[in-house]
N, C-alpha and C. Protein backbone atom coordinates (compact mmCIF):
# COMPACT_ATOMS: atom_id res chain seq x y z
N UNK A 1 28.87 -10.55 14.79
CA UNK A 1 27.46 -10.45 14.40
C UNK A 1 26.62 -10.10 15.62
N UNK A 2 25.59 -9.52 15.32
CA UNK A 2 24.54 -9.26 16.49
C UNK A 2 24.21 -10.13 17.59
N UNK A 3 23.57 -10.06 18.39
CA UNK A 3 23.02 -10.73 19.45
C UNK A 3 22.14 -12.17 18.63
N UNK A 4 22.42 -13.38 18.33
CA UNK A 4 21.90 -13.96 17.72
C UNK A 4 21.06 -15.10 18.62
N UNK A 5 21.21 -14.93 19.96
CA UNK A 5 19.79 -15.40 20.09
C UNK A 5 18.90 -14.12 20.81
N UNK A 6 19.05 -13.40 20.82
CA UNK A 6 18.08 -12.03 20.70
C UNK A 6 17.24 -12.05 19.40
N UNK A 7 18.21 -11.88 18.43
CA UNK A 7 17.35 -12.21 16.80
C UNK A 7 16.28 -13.34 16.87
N UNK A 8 16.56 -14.79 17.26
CA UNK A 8 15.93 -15.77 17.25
C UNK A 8 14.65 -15.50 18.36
N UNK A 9 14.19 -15.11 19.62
CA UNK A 9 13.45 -14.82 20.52
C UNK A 9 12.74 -14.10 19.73
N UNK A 10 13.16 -13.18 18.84
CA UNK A 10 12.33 -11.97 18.07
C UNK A 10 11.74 -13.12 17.04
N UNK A 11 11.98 -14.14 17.19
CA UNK A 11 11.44 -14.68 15.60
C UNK A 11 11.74 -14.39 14.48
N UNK A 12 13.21 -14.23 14.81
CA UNK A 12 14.02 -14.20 13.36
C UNK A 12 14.43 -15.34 12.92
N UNK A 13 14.62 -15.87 11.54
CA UNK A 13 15.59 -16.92 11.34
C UNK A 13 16.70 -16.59 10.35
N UNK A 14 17.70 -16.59 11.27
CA UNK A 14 18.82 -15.86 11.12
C UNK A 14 19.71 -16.81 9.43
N UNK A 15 19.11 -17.77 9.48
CA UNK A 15 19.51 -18.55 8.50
C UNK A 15 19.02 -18.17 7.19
N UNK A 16 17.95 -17.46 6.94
CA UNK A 16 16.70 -17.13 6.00
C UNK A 16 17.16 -15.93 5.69
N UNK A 17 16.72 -15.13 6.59
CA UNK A 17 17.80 -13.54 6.33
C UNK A 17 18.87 -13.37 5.70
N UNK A 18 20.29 -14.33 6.56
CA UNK A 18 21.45 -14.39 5.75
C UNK A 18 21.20 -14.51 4.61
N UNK A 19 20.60 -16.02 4.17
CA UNK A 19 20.21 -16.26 2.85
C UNK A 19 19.57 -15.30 2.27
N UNK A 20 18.88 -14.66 1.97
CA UNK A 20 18.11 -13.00 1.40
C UNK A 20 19.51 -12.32 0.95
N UNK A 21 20.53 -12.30 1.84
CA UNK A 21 21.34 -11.39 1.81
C UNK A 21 22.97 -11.73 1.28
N UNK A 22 22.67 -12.89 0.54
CA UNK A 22 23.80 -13.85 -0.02
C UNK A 22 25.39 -13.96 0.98
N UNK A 23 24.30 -14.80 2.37
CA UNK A 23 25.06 -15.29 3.43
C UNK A 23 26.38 -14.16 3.56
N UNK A 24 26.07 -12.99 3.39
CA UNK A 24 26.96 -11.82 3.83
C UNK A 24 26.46 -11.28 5.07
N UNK A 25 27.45 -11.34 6.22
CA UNK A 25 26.56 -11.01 7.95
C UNK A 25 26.82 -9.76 7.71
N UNK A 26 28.01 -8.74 7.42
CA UNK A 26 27.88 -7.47 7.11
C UNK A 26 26.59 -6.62 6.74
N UNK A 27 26.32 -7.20 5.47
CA UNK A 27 24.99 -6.90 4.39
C UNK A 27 23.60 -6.99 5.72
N UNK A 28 23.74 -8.46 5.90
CA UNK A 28 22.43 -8.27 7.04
C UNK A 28 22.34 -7.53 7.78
N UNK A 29 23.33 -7.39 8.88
CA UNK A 29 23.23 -6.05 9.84
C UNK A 29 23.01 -5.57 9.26
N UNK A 30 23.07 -4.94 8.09
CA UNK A 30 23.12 -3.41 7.61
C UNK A 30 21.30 -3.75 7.11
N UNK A 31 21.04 -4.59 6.85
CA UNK A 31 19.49 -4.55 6.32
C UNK A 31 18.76 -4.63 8.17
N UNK A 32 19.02 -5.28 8.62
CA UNK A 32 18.25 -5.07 10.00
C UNK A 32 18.24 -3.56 10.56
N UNK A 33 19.62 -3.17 10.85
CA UNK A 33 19.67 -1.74 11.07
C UNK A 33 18.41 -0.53 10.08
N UNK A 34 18.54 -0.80 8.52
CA UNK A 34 17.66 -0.55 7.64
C UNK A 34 16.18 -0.86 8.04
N UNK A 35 15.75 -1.40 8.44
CA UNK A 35 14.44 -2.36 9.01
C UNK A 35 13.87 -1.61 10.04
N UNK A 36 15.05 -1.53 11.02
CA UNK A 36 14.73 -0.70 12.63
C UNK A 36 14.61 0.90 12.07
N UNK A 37 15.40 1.19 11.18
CA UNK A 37 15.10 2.98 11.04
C UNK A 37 14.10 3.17 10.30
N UNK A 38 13.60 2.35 9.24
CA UNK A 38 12.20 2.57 8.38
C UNK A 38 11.32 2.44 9.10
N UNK A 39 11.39 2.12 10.60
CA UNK A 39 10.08 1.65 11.45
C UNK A 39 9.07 2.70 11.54
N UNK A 40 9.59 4.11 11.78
CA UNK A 40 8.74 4.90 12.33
C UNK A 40 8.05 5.73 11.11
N UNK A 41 8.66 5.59 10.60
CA UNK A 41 8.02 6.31 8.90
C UNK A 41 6.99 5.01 8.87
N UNK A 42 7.08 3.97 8.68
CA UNK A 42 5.98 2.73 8.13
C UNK A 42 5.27 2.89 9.38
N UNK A 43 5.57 3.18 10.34
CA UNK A 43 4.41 2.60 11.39
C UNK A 43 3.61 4.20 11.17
N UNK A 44 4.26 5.14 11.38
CA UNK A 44 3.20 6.48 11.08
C UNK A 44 2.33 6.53 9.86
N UNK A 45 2.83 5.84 8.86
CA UNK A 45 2.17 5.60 7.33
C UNK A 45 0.90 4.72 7.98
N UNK A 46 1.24 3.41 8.19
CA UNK A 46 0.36 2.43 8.36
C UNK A 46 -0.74 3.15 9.22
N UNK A 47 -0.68 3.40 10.63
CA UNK A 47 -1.43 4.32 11.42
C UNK A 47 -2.32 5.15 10.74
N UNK A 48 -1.71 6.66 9.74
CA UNK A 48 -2.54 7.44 9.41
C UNK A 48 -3.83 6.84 8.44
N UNK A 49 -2.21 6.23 7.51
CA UNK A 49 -3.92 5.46 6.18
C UNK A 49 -4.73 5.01 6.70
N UNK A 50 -4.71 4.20 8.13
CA UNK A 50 -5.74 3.45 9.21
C UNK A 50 -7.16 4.63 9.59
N UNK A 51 -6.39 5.44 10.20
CA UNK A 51 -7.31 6.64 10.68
C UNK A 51 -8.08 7.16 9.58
N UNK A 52 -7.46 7.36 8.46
CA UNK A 52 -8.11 7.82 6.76
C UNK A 52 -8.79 7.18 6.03
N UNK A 53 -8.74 5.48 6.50
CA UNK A 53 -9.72 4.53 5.96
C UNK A 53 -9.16 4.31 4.57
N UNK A 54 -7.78 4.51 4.41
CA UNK A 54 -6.86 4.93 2.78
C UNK A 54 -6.63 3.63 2.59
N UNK A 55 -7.77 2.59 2.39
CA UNK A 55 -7.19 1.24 2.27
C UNK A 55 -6.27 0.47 1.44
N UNK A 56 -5.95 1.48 -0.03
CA UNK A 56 -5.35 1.46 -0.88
C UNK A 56 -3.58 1.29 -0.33
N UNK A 57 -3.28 2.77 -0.18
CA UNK A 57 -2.20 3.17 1.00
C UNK A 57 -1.48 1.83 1.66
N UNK A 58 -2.85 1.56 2.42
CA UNK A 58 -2.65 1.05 4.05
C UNK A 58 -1.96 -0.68 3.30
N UNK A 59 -2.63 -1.35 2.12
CA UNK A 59 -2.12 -2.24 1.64
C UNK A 59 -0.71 -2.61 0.80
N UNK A 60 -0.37 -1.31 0.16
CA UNK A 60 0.59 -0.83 -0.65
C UNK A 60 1.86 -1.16 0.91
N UNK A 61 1.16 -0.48 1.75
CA UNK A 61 2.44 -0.60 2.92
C UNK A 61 2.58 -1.90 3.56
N UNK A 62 1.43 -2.32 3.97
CA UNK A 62 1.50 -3.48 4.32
C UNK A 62 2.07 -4.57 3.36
N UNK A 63 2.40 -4.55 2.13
CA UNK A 63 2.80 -4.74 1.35
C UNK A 63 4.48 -4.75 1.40
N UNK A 64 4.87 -3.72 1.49
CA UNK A 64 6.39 -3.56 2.34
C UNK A 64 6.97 -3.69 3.59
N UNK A 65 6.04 -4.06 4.06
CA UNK A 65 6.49 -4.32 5.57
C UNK A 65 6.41 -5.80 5.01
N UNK A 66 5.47 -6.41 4.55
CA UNK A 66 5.82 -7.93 4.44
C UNK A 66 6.63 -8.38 3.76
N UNK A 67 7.20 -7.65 2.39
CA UNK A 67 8.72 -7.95 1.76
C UNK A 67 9.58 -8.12 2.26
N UNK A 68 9.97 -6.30 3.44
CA UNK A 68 11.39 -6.11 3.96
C UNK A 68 11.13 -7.33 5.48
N UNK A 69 10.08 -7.73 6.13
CA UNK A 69 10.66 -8.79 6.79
C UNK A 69 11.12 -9.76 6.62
N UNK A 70 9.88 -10.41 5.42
CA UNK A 70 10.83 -11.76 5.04
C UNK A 70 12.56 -11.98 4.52
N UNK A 71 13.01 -10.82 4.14
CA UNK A 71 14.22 -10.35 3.58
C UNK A 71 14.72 -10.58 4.71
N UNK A 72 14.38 -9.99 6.18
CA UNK A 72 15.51 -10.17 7.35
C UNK A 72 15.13 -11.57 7.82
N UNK A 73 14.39 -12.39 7.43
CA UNK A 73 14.02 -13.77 7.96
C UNK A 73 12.91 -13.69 9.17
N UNK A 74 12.31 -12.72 9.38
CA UNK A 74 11.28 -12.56 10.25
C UNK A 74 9.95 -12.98 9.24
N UNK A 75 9.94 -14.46 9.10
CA UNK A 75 8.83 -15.15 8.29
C UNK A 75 7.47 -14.87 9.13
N UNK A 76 7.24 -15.16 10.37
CA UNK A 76 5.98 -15.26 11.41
C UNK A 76 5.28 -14.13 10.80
N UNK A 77 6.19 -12.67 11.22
CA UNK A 77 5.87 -11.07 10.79
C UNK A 77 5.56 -11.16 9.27
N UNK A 78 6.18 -11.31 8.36
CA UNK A 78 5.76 -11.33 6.71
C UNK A 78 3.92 -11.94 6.95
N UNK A 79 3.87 -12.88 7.59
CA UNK A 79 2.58 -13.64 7.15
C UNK A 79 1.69 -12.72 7.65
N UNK A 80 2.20 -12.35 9.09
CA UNK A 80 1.14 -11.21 9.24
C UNK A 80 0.57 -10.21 8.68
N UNK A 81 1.47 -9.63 7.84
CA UNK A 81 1.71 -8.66 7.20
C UNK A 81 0.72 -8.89 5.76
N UNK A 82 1.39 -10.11 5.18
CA UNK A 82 0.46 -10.92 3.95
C UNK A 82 -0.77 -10.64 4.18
N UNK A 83 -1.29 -11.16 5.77
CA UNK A 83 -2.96 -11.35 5.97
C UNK A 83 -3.03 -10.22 6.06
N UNK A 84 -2.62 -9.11 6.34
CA UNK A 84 -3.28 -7.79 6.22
C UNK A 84 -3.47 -6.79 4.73
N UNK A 85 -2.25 -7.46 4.00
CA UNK A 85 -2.49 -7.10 2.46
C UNK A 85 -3.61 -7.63 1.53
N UNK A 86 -3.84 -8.70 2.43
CA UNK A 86 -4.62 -9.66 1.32
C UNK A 86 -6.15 -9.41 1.93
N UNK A 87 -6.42 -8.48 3.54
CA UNK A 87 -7.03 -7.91 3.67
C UNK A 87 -7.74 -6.96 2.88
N UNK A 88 -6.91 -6.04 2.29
CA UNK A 88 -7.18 -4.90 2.12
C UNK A 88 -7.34 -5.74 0.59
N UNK A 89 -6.54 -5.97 -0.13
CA UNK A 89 -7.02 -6.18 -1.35
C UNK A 89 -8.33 -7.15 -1.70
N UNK A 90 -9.12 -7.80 -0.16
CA UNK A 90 -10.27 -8.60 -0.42
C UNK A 90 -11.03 -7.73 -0.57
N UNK A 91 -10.82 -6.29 -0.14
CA UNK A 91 -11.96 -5.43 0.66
C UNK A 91 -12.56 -5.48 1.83
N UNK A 92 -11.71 -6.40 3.12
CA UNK A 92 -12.32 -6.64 4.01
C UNK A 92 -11.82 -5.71 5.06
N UNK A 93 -12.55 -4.79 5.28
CA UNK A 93 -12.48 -3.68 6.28
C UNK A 93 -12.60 -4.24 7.38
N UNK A 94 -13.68 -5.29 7.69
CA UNK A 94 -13.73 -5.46 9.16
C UNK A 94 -12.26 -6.19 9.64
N UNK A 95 -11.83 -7.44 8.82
CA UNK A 95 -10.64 -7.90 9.83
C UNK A 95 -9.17 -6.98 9.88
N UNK A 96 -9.31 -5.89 8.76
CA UNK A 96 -8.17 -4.62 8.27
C UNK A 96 -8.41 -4.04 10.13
N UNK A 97 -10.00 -3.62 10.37
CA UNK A 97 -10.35 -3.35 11.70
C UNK A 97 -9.88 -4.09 12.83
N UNK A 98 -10.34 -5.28 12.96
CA UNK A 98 -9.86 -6.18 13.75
C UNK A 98 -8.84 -6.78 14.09
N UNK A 99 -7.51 -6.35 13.31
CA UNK A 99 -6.50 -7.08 13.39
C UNK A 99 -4.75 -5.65 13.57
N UNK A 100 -5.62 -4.74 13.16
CA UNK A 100 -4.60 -3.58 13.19
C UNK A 100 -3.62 -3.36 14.05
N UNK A 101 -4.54 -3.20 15.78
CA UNK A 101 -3.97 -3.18 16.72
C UNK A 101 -2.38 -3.95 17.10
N UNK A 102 -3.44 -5.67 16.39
CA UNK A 102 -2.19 -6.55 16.56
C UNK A 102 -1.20 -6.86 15.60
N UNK A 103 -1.17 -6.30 14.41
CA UNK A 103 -0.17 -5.62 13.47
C UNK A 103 0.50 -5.19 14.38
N UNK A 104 0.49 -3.62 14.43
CA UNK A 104 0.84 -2.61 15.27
C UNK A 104 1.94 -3.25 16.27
N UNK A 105 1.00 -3.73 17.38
CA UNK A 105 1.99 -4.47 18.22
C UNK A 105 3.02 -5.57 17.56
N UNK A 106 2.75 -6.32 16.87
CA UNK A 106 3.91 -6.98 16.52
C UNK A 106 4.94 -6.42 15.62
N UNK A 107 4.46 -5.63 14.95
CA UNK A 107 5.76 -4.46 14.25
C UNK A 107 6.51 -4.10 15.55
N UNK A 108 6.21 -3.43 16.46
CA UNK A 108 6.86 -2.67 17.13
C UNK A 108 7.78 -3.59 17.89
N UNK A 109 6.95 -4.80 18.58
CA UNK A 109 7.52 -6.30 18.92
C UNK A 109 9.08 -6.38 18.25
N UNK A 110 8.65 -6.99 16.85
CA UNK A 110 9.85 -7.17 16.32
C UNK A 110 11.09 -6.66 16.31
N UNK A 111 10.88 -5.20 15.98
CA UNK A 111 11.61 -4.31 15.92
C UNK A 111 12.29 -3.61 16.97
N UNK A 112 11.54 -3.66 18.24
CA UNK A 112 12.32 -3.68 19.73
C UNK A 112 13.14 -4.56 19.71
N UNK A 113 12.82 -6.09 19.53
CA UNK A 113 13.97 -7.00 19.68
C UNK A 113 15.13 -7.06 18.55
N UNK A 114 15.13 -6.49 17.54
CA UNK A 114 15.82 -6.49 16.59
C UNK A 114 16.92 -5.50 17.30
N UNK A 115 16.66 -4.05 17.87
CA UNK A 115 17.38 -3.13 18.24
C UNK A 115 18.00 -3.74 19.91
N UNK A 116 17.41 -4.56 20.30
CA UNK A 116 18.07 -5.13 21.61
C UNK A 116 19.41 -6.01 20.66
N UNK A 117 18.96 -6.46 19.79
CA UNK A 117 19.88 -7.61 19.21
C UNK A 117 21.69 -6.85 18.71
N UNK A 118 20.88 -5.96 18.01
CA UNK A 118 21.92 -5.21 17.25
C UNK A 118 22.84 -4.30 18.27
N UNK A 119 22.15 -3.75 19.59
CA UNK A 119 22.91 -2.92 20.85
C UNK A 119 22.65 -1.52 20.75
């Protein structure tokens, strides 16, 4: 299995994930690996709808980014993710504004350490 305290530093819980993935470590790698390659498509999505003000979009994604983490056990990231869906579906532009950046960075966060984990 992967680097498993690399996973854990990333704020994975490797226990949660498995579980998502009916305690098959095969299956997980293969969803983490899945996770790390959807990154750059979701993070260019998330980004543009940002720049487009496509708040619709921007929630729909944020929306999937908070599914497929909790699936790998990256709970911390899901919540983030939550508060930014539940952003967009309040209509609240300003904290959608205020909080993007640090989306952003913690997607990318995660997902660096996920790819340190995996090699």
């Amino acid at each position: 299995m992967s680097d498993i305290q690399k996973l854990k530093e990333s704020g994975i819980d490797i226990e949660e994930g498995l579980a998502c993935c009916a305690d098959d470590e095969e299956f997980y790698e293969e969803m983490l690996g899945e996770y790390v390659s959807e990154y750059r498509s979701g993070l260019e999505e998330l980004n543009r709808f940002y720049e487009e003000k496509d708040w619709k979009n921007y929630g729909i994604r944020a929306h999937t980014v908070k599914s497929t983490s909790r699936m790998i056990g990256a709970r911390s990231f899901s919540e983030t993710a939550r508060e930014m869906e539940s952003a967009v579906r309040d209509g609240n532009q300003e904290q959608i504004i205020a909080r993007h950046s640090d989306f952003i960075i913690g997607y990318q966060q995660l997902v660096d350490g996920i790819r340190k984990a995996l090699g």
